[in-house]
C-alpha atoms as a PDB file:
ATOM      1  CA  UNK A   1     166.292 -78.520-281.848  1.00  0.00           C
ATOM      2  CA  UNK A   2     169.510 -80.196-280.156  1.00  0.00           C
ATOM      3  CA  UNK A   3     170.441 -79.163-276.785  1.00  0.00           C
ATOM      4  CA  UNK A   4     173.481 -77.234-279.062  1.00  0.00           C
ATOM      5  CA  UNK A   5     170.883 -75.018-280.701  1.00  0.00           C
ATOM      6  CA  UNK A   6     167.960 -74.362-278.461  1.00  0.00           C
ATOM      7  CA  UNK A   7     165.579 -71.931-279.559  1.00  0.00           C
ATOM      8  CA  UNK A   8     166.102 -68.120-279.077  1.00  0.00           C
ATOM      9  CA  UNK A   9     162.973 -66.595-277.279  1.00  0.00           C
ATOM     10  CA  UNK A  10     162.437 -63.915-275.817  1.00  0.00           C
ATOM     11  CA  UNK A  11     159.840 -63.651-273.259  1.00  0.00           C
ATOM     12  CA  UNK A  12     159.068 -61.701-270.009  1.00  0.00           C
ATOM     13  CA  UNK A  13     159.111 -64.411-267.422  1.00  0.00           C
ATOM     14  CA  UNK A  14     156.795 -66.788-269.280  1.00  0.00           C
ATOM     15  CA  UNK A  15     157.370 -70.422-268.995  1.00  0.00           C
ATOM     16  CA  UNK A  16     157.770 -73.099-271.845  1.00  0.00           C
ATOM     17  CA  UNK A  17     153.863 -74.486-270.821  1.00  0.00           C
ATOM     18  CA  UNK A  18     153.213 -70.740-270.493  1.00  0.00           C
ATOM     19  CA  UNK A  19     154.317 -70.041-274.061  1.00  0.00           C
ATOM     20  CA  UNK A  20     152.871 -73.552-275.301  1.00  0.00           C
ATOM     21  CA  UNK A  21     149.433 -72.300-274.028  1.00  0.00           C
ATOM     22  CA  UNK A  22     149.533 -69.273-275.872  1.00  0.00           C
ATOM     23  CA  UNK A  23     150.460 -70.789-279.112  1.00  0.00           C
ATOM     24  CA  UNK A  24     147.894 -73.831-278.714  1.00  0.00           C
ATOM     25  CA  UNK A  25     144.858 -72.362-280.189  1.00  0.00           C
ATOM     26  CA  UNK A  26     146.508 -71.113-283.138  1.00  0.00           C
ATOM     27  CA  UNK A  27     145.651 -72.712-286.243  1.00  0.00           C
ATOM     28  CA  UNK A  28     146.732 -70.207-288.730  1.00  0.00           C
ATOM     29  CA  UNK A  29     150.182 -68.600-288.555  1.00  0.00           C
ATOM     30  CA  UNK A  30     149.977 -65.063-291.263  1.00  0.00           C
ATOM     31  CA  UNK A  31     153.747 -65.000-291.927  1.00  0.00           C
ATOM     32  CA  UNK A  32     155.872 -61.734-293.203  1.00  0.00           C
ATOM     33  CA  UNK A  33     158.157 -62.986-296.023  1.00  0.00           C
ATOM     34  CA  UNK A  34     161.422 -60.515-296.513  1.00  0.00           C
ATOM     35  CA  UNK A  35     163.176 -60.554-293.143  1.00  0.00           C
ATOM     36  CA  UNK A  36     160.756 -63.294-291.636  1.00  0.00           C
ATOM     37  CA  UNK A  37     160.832 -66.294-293.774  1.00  0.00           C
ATOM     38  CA  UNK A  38     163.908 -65.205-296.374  1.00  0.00           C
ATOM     39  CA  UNK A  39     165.829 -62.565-296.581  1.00  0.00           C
ATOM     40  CA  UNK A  40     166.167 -61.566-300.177  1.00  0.00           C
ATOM     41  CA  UNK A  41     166.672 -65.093-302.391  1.00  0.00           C
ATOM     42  CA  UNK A  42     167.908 -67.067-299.607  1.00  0.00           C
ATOM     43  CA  UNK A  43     165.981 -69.022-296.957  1.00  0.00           C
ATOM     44  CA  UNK A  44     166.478 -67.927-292.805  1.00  0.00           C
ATOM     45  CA  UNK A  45     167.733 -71.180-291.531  1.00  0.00           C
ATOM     46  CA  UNK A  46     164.722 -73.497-290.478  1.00  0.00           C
ATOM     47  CA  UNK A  47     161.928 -72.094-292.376  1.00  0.00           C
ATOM     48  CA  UNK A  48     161.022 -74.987-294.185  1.00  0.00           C
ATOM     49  CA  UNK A  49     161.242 -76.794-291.262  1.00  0.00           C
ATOM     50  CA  UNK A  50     158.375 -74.418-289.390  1.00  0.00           C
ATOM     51  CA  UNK A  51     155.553 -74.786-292.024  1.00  0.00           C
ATOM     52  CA  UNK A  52     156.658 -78.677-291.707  1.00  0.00           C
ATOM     53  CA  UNK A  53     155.728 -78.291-287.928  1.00  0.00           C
ATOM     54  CA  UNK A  54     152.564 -76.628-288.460  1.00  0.00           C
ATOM     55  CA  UNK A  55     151.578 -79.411-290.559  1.00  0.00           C
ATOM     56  CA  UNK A  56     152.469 -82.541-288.298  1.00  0.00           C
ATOM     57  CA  UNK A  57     150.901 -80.207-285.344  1.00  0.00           C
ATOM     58  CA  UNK A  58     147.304 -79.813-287.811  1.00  0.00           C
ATOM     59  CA  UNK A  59     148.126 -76.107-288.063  1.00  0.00           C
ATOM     60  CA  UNK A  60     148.389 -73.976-291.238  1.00  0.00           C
ATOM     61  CA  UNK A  61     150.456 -70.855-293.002  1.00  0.00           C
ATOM     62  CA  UNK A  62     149.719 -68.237-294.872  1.00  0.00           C
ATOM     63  CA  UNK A  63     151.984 -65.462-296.335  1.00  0.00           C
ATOM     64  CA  UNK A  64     150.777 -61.552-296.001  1.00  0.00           C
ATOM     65  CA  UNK A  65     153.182 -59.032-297.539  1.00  0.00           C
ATOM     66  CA  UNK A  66     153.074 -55.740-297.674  1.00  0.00           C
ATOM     67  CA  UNK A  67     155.404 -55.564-300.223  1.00  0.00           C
ATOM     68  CA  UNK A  68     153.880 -54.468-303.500  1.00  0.00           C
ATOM     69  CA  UNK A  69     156.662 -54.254-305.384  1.00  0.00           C
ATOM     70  CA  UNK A  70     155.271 -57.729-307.034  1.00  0.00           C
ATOM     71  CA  UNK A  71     152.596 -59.640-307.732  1.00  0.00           C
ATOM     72  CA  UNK A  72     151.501 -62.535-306.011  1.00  0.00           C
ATOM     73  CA  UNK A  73     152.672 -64.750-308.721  1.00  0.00           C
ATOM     74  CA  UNK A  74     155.701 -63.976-308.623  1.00  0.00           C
ATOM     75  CA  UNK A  75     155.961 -64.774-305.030  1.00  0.00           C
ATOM     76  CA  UNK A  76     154.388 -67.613-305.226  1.00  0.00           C
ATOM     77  CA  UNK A  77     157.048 -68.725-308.078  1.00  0.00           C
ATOM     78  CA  UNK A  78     159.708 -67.576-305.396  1.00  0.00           C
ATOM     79  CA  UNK A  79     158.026 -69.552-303.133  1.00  0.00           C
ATOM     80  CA  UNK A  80     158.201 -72.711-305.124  1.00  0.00           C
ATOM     81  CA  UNK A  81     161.812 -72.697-305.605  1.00  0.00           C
ATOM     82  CA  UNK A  82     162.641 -72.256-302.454  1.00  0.00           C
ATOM     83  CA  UNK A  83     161.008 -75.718-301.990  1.00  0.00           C
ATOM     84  CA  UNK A  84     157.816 -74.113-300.405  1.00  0.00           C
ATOM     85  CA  UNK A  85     154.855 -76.743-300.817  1.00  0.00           C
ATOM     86  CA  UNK A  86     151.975 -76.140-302.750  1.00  0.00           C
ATOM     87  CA  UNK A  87     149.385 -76.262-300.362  1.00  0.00           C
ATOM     88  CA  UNK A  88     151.770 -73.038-298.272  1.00  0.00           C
ATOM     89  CA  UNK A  89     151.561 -70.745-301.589  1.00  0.00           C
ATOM     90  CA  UNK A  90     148.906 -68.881-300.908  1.00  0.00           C
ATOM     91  CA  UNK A  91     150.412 -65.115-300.869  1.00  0.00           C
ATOM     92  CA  UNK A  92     147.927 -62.314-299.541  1.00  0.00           C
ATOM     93  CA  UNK A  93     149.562 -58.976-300.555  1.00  0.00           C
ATOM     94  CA  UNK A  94     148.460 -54.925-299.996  1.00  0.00           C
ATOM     95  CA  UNK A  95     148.157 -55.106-303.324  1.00  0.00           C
ATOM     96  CA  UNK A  96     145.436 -57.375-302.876  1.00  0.00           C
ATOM     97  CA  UNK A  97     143.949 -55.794-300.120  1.00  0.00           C
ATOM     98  CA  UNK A  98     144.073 -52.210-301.636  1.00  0.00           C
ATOM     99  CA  UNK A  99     142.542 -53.588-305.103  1.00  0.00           C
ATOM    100  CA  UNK A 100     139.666 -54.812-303.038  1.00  0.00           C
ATOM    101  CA  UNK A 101     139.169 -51.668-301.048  1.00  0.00           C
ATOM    102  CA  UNK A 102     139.380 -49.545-304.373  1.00  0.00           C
ATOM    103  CA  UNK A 103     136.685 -51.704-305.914  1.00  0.00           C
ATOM    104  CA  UNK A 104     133.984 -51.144-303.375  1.00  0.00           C
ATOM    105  CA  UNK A 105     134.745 -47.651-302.394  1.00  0.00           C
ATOM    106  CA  UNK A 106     135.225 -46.584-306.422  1.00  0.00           C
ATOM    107  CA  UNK A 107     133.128 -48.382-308.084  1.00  0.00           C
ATOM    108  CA  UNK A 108     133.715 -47.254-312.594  1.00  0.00           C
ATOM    109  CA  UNK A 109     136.450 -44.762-311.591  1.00  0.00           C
ATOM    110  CA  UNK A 110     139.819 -44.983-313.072  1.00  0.00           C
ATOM    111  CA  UNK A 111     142.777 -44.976-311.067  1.00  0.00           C
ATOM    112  CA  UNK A 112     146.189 -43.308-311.649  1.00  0.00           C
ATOM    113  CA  UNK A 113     148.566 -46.277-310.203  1.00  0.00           C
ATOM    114  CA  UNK A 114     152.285 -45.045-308.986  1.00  0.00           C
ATOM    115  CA  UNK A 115     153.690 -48.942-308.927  1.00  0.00           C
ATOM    116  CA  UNK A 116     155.687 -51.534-311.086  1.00  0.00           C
ATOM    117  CA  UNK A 117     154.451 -53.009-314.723  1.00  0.00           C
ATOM    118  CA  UNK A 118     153.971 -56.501-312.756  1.00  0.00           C
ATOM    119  CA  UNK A 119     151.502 -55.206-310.104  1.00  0.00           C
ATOM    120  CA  UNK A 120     149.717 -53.415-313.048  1.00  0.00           C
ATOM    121  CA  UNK A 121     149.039 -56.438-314.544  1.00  0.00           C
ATOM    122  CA  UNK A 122     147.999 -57.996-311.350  1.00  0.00           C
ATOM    123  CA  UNK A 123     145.845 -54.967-310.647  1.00  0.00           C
ATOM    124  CA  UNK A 124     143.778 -54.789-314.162  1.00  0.00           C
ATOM    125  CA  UNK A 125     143.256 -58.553-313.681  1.00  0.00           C
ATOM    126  CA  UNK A 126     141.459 -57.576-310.620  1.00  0.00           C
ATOM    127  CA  UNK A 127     139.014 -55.146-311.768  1.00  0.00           C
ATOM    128  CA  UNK A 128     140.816 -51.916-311.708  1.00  0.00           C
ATOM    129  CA  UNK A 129     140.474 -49.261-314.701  1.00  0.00           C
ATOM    130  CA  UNK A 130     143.988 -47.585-314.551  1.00  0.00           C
ATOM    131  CA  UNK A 131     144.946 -44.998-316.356  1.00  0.00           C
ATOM    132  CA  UNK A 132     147.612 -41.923-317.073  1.00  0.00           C
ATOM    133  CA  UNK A 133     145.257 -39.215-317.959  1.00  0.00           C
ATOM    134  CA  UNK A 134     142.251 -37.563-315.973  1.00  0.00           C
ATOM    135  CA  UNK A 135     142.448 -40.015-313.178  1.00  0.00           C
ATOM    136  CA  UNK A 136     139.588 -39.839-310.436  1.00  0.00           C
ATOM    137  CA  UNK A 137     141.860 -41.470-307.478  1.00  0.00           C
ATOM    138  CA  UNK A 138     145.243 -42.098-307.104  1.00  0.00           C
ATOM    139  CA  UNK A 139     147.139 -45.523-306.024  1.00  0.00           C
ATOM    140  CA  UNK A 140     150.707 -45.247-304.686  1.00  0.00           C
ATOM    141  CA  UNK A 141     152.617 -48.886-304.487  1.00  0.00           C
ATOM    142  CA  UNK A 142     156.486 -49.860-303.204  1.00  0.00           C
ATOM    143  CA  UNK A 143     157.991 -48.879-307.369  1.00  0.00           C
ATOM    144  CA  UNK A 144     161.216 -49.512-307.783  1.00  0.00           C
ATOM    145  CA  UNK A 145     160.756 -48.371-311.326  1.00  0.00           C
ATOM    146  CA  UNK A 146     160.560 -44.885-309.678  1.00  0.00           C
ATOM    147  CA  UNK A 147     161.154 -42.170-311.603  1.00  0.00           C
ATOM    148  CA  UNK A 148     161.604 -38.081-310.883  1.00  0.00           C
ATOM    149  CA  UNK A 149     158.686 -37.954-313.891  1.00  0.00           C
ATOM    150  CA  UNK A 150     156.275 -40.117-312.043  1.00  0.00           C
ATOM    151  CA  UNK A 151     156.761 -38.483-308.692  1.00  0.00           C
ATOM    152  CA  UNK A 152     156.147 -35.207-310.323  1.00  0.00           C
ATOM    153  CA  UNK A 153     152.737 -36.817-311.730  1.00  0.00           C
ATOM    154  CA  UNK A 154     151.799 -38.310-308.382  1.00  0.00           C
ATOM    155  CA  UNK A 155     152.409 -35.382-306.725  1.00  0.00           C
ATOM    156  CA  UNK A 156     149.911 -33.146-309.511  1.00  0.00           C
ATOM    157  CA  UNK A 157     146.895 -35.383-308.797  1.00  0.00           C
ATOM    158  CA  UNK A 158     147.660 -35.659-305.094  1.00  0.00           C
ATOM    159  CA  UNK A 159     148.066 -31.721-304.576  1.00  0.00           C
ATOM    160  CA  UNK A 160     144.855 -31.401-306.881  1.00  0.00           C
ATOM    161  CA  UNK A 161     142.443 -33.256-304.398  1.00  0.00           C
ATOM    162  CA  UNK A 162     142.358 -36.690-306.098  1.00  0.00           C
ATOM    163  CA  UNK A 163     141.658 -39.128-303.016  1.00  0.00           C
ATOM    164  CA  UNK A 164     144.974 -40.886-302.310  1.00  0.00           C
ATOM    165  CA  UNK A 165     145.228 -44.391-301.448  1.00  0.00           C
ATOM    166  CA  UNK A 166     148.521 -46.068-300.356  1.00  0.00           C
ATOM    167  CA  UNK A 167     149.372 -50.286-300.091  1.00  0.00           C
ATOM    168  CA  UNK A 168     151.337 -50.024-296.888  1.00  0.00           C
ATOM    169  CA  UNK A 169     153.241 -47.959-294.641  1.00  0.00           C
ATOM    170  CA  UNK A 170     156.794 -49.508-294.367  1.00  0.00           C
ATOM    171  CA  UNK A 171     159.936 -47.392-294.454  1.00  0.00           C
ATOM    172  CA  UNK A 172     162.745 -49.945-295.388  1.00  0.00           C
ATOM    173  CA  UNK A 173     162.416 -53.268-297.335  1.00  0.00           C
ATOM    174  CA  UNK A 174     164.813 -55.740-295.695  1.00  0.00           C
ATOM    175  CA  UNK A 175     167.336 -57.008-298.315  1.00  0.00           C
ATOM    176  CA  UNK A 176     170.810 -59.875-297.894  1.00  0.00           C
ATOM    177  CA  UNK A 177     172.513 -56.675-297.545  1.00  0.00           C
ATOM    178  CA  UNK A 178     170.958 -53.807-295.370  1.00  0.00           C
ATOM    179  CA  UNK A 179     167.650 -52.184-296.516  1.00  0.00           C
ATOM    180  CA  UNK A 180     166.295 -50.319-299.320  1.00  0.00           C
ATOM    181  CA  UNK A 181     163.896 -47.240-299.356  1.00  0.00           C
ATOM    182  CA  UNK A 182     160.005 -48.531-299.087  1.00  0.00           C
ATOM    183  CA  UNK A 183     156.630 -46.971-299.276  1.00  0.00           C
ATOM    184  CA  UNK A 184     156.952 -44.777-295.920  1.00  0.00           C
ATOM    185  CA  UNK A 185     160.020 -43.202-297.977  1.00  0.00           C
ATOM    186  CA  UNK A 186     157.891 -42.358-300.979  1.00  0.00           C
ATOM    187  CA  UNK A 187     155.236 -41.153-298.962  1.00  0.00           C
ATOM    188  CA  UNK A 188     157.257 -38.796-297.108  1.00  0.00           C
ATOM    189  CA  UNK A 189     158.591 -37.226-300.424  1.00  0.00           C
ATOM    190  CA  UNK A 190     155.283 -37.127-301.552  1.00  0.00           C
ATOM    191  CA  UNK A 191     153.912 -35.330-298.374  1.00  0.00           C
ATOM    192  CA  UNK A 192     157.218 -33.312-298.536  1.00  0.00           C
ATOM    193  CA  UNK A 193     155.850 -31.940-301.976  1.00  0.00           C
ATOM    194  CA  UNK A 194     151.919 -31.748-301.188  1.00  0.00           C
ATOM    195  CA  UNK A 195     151.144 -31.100-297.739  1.00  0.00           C
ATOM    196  CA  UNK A 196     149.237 -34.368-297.720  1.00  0.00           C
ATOM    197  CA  UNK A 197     149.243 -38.185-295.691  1.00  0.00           C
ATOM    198  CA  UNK A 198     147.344 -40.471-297.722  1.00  0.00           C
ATOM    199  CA  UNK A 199     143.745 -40.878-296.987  1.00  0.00           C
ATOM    200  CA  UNK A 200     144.005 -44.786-296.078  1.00  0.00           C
ATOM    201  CA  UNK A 201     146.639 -47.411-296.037  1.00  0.00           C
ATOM    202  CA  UNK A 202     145.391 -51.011-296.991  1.00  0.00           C
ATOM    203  CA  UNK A 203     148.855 -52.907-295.648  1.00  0.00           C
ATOM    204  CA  UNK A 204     149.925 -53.771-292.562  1.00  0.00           C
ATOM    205  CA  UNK A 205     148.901 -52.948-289.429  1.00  0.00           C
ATOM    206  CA  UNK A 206     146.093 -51.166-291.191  1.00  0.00           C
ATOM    207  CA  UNK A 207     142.194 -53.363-290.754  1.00  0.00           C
ATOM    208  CA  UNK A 208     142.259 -53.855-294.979  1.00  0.00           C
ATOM    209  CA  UNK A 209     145.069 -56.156-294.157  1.00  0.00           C
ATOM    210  CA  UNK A 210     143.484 -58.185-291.633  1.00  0.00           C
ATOM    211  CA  UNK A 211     140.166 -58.239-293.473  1.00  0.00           C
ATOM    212  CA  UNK A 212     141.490 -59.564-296.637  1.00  0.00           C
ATOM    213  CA  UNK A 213     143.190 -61.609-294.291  1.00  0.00           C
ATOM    214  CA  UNK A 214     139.761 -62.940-292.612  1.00  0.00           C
ATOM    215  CA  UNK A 215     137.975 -63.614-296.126  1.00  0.00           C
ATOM    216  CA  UNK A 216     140.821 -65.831-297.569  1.00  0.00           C
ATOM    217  CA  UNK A 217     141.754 -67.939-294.582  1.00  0.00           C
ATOM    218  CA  UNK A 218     138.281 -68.449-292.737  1.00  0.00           C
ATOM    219  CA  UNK A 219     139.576 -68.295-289.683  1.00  0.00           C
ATOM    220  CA  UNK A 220     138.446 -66.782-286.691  1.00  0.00           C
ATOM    221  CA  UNK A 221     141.174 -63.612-285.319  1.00  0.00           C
ATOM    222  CA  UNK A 222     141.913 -65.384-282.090  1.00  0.00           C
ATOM    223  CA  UNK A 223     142.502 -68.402-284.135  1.00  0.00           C
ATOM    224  CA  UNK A 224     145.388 -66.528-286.271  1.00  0.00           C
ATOM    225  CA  UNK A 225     149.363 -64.803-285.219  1.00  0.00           C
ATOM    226  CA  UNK A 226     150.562 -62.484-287.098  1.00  0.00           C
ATOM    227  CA  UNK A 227     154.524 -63.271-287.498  1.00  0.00           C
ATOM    228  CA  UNK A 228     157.012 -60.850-288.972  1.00  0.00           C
ATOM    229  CA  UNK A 229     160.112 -58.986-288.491  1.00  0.00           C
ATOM    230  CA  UNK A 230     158.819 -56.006-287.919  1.00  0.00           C
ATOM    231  CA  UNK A 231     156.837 -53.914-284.742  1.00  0.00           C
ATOM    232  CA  UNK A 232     155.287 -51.136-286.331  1.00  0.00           C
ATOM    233  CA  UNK A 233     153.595 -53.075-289.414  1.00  0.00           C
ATOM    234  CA  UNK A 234     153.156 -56.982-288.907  1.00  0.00           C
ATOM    235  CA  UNK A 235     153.624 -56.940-285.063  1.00  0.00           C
ATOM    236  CA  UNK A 236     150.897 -54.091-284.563  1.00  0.00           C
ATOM    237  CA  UNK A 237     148.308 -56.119-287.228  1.00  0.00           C
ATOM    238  CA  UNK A 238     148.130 -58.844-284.307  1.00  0.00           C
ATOM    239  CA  UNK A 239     148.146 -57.294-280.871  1.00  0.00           C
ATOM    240  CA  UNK A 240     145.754 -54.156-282.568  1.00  0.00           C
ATOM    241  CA  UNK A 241     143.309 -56.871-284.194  1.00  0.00           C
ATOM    242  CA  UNK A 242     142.315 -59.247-281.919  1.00  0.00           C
ATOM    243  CA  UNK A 243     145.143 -61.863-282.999  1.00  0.00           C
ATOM    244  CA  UNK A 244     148.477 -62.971-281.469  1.00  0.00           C
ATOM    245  CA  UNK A 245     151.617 -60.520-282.772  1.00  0.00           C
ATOM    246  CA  UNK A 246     154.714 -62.831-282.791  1.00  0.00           C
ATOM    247  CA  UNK A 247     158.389 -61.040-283.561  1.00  0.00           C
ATOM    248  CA  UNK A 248     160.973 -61.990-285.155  1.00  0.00           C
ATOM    249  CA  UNK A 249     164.260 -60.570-285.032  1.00  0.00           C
ATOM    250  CA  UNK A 250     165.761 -62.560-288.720  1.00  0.00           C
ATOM    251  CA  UNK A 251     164.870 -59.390-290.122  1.00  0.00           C
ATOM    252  CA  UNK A 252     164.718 -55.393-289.058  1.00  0.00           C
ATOM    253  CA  UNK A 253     163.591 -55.428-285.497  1.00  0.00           C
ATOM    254  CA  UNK A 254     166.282 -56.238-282.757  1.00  0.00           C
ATOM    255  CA  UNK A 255     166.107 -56.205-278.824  1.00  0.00           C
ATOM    256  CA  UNK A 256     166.491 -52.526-278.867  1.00  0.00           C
ATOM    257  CA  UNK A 257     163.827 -51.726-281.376  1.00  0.00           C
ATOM    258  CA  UNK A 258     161.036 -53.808-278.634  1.00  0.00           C
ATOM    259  CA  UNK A 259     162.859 -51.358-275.651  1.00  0.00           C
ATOM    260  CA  UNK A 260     162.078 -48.507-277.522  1.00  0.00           C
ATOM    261  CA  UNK A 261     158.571 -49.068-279.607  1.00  0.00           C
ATOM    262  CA  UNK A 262     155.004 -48.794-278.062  1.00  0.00           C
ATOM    263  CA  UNK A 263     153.907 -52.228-279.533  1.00  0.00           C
ATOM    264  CA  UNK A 264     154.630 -55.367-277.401  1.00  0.00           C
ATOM    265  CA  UNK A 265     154.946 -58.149-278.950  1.00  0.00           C
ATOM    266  CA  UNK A 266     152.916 -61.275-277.593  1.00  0.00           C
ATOM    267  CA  UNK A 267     156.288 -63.455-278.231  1.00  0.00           C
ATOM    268  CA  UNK A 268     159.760 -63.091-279.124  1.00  0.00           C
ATOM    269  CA  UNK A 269     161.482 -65.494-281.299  1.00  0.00           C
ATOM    270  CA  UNK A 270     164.986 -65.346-283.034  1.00  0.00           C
ATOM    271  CA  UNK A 271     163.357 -66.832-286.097  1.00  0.00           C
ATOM    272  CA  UNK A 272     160.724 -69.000-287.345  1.00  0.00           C
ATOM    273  CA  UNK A 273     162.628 -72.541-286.291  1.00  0.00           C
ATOM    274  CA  UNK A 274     162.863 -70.989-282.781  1.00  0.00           C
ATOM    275  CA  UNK A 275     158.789 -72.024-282.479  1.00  0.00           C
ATOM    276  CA  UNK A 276     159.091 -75.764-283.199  1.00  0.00           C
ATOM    277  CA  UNK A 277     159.425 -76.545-279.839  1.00  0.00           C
ATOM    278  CA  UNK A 278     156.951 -74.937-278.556  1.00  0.00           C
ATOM    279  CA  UNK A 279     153.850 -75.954-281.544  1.00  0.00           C
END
């Protein structure tokens, strides 16, 4: 950073050394991708330049989306062309997380997945007997295949009883141009319909997160951050799980949202970049 562009942090009356301590036993930074690392197909400014930092500092990156809209290969692809290196393209997803979950908990039972063909795919190469008919559970995933047909479906297993598992809890998926409707919106028509919350969310700030989280890395919680642009989901997975929950305001969160929101944030950056510095 030139003295023209120093770093946009927020803090309440931390120093630099202050802010430097906090950050120096972190070896693994879990970073949010929409809103924290790209917004839609273009890079924030100075991303590549952060998991370049980690690496000169003997630090490390990993990516944790809730979004499961996709499959991990296909962020990883997205990844690759945004000149991501190999050794960074390790995507955790609540996809992942809630595959995992749904394997222990229903072991031989066929699921009824609400969620897009790609995600499917992933899911079935994971174990998972899916199905349209006389489904024992029910998944319900960020689809922007969405249908009225498939909400009416949902909706019939989840008013029956059929135990009701959801990826993540997000309202609004950051895009280059606003937001668009997310899993909190789905699962507010679906409780609008049924009377019902779902029975557990895997994604963040939820512990499935954080424990798929804890198997893939090998880390130790106080040795992770959580970074993201948002309070409610990634902020909440660090400060509620024993890790360090780092905002960034590239994506939905602004100064107001922190005023306003019962999660405080460890740090404040503008965006990733902002934490060179500081590493």
């Amino acid at each position: 950073m030139t003295e023209k562009n120093p770093p946009v942090v927020y803090v309440n009356g931390m120093t630099d050394e202050q802010i430097r301590e906090r950050l120096s036993g972190i070896r693994c930074f879990l970073l949010d991708m929409d809103g924290t690392f790209y917004l839609g197909d273009k890079l924030i400014e100075g991303s590549l330049d952060f998991l370049a930092a980690l690496k000169r500092t003997g630090r490390t990156a990993r990516f944790l989306t809730n979004n499961s809209s996709k499959s991990a290969s296909v962020y990883k692809k997205k990844l690759e062309k945004m000149g991501v290196e190999e050794e960074y393209r390790d995507v955790m997803s609540s996809g992942h997380a809630t595959a995992h979950y749904c394997l222990q908990h229903f072991p031989g039972k066929k699921c009824y997945l609400l969620g897009n063909p790609m995600l499917r795919e992933e899911m079935v190469s994971m174990g998972l007997e899916l199905t349209e008919d006389d489904a024992d559970y029910v998944i319900v995933a960020f689809d922007t295949t969405l249908d009225y047909a498939k909400m009416c479906k949902v909706c019939d297993y989840i008013r029956y009883g059929k135990p009701y598992i959801a990826t993540h809890p997000d309202y609004n998926c950051p895009t280059e141009t606003g937001f668009i409707p997310d899993m909190g919106a789905i699962m507010a028509f679906i409780e609008a319909s049924t009377g019902r919350k779902a029975d557990v969310i895997l994604g963040k700030p939820y512990k499935g997160i954080v424990d798929e989280a804890l198997m893939r890395t090998g880390f130790k919680l106080e040795e992770m951050a959580m970074v993201g642009d948002r309070l409610y989901t990634d902020v909440a997975t660090g400060v509620n799980h024993g890790m360090t929950g780092i905002l960034v305001l590239s994506g939905e969160a602004d100064m107001d949202t922190v005023a306003n929101s019962d999660v405080e944030p460890h740090l404040i950056f503008g965006k990733l970049a902002d934490m060179i510095p500081y590493l």
